[in-house]
C-alpha atoms as a PDB file:
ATOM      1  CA  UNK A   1       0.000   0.000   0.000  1.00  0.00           C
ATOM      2  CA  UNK A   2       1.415   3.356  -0.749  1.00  0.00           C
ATOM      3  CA  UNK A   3      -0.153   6.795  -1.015  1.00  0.00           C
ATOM      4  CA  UNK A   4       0.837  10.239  -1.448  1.00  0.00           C
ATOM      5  CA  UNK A   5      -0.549  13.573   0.418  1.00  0.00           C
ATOM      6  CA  UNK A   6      -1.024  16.736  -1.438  1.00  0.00           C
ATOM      7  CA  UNK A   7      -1.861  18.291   2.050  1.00  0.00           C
ATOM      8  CA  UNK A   8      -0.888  17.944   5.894  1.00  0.00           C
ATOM      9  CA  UNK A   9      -3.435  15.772   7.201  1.00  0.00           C
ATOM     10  CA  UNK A  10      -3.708  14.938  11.332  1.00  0.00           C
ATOM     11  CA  UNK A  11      -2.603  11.994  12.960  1.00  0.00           C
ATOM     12  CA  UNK A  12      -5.332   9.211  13.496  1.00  0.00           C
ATOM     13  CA  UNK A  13      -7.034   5.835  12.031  1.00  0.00           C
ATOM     14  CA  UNK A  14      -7.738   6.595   8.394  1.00  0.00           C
ATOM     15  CA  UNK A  15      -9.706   4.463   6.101  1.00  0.00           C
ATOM     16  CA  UNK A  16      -8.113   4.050   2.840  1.00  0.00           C
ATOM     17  CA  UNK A  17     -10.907   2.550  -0.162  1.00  0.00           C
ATOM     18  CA  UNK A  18      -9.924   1.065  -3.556  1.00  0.00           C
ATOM     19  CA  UNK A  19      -6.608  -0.970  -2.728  1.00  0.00           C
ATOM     20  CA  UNK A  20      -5.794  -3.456  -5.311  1.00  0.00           C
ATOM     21  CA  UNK A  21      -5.212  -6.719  -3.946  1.00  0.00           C
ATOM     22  CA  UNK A  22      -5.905  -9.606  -6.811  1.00  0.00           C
ATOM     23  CA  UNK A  23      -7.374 -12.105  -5.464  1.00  0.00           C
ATOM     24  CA  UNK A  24      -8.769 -11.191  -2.890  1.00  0.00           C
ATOM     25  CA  UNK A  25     -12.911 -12.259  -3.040  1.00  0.00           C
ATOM     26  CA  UNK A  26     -15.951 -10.405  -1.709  1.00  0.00           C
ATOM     27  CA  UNK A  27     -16.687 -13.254   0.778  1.00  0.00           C
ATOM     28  CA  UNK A  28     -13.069 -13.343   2.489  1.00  0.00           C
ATOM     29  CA  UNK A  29     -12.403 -12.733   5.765  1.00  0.00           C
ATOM     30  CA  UNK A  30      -8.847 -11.429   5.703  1.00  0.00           C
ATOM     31  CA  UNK A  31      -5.786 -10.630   8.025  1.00  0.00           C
ATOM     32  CA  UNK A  32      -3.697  -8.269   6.734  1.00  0.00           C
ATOM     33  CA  UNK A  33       0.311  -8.138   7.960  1.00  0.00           C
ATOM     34  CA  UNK A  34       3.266  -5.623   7.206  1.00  0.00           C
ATOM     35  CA  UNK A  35       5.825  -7.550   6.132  1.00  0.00           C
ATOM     36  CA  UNK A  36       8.717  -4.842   7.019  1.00  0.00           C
ATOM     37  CA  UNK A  37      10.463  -4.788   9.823  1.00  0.00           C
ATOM     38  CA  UNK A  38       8.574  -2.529  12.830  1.00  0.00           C
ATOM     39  CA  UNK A  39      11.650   0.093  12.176  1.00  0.00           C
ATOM     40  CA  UNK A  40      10.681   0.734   8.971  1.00  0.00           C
ATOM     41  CA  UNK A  41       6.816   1.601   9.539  1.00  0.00           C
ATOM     42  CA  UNK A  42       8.015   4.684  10.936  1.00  0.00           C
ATOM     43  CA  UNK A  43       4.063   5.411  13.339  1.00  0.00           C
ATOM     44  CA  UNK A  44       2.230   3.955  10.721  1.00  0.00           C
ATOM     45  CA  UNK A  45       0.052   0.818  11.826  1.00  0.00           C
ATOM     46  CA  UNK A  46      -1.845  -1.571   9.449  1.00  0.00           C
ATOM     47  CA  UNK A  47      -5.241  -2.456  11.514  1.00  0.00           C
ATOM     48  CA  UNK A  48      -7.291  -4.526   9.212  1.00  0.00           C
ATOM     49  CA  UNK A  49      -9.214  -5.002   5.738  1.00  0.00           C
ATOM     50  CA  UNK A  50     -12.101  -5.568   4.493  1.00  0.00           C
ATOM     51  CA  UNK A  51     -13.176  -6.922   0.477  1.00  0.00           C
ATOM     52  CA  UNK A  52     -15.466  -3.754  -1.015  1.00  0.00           C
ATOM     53  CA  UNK A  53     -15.480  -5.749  -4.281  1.00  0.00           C
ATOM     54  CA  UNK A  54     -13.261  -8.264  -5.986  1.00  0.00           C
ATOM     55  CA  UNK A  55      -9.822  -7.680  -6.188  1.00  0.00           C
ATOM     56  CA  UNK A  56     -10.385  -4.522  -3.848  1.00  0.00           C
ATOM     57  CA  UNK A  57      -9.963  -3.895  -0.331  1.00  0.00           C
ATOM     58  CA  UNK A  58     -10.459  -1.140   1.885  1.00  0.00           C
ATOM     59  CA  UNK A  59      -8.000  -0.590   4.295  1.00  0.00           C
ATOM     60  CA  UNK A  60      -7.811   0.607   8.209  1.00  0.00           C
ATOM     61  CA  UNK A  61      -4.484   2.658   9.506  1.00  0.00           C
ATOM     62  CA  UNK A  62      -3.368   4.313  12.090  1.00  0.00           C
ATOM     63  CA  UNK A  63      -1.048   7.344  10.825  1.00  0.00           C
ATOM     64  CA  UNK A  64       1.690   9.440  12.047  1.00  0.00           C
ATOM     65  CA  UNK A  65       0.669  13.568  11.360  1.00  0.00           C
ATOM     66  CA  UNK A  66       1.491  14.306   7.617  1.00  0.00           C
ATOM     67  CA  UNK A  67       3.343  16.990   6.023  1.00  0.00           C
ATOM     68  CA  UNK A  68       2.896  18.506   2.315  1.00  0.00           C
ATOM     69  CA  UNK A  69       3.850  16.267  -0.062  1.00  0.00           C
ATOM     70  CA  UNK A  70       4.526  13.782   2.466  1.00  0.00           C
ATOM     71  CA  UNK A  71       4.268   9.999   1.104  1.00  0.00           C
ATOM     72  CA  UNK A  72       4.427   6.284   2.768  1.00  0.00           C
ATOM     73  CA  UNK A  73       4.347   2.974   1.612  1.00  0.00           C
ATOM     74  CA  UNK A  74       3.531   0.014   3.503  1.00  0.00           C
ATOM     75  CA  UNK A  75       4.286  -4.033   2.100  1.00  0.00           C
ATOM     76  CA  UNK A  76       1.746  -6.279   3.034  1.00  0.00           C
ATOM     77  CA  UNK A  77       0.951  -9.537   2.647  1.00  0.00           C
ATOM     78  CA  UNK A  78      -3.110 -10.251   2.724  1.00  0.00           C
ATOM     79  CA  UNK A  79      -4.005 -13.830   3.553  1.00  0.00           C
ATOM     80  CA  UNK A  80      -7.801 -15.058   3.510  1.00  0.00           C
ATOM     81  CA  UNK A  81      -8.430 -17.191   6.574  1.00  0.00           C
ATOM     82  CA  UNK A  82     -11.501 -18.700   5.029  1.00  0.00           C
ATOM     83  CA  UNK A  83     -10.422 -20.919   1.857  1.00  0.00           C
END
């Protein structure tokens, strides 16, 4: 997951809608785990996911405060626990 900010944005749980994940079905029940070391998440949490529509998740974070222009990506590996 990876996103970039035009504008400073508070720190907080953010939804984020319309991540790809292929795959991924509208019936899974999913766990969703960075797969970098803590170091390198640098305040930024992955909480869980939820399927909006095949191949598409949206996406629950807890974020460090923002700054203009600011950017962060996050690897992930999505599993579905129920197939």
């Amino acid at each position: 997951m990876s996103e970039t900010v035009l504008v400073a944005l508070s720190a907080g749980i953010r939804a984020r809608d319309g991540v790809s994940c292929p795959g991924v079905l509208t019936t899974d029940l999913l766990i969703v785990l960075p797969t970098a070391g803590a170091s390198s998440l640098q305040g930024y949490a992955v909480h869980h996911a939820f399927p909006t529509a095949a191949n598409t998740l949206r996406v629950i974070l807890a974020v460090p405060a923002l700054a203009v222009a600011a950017s962060y990506s996050i690897p992930v590996a999505v599993y579905a626990v129920n197939r």
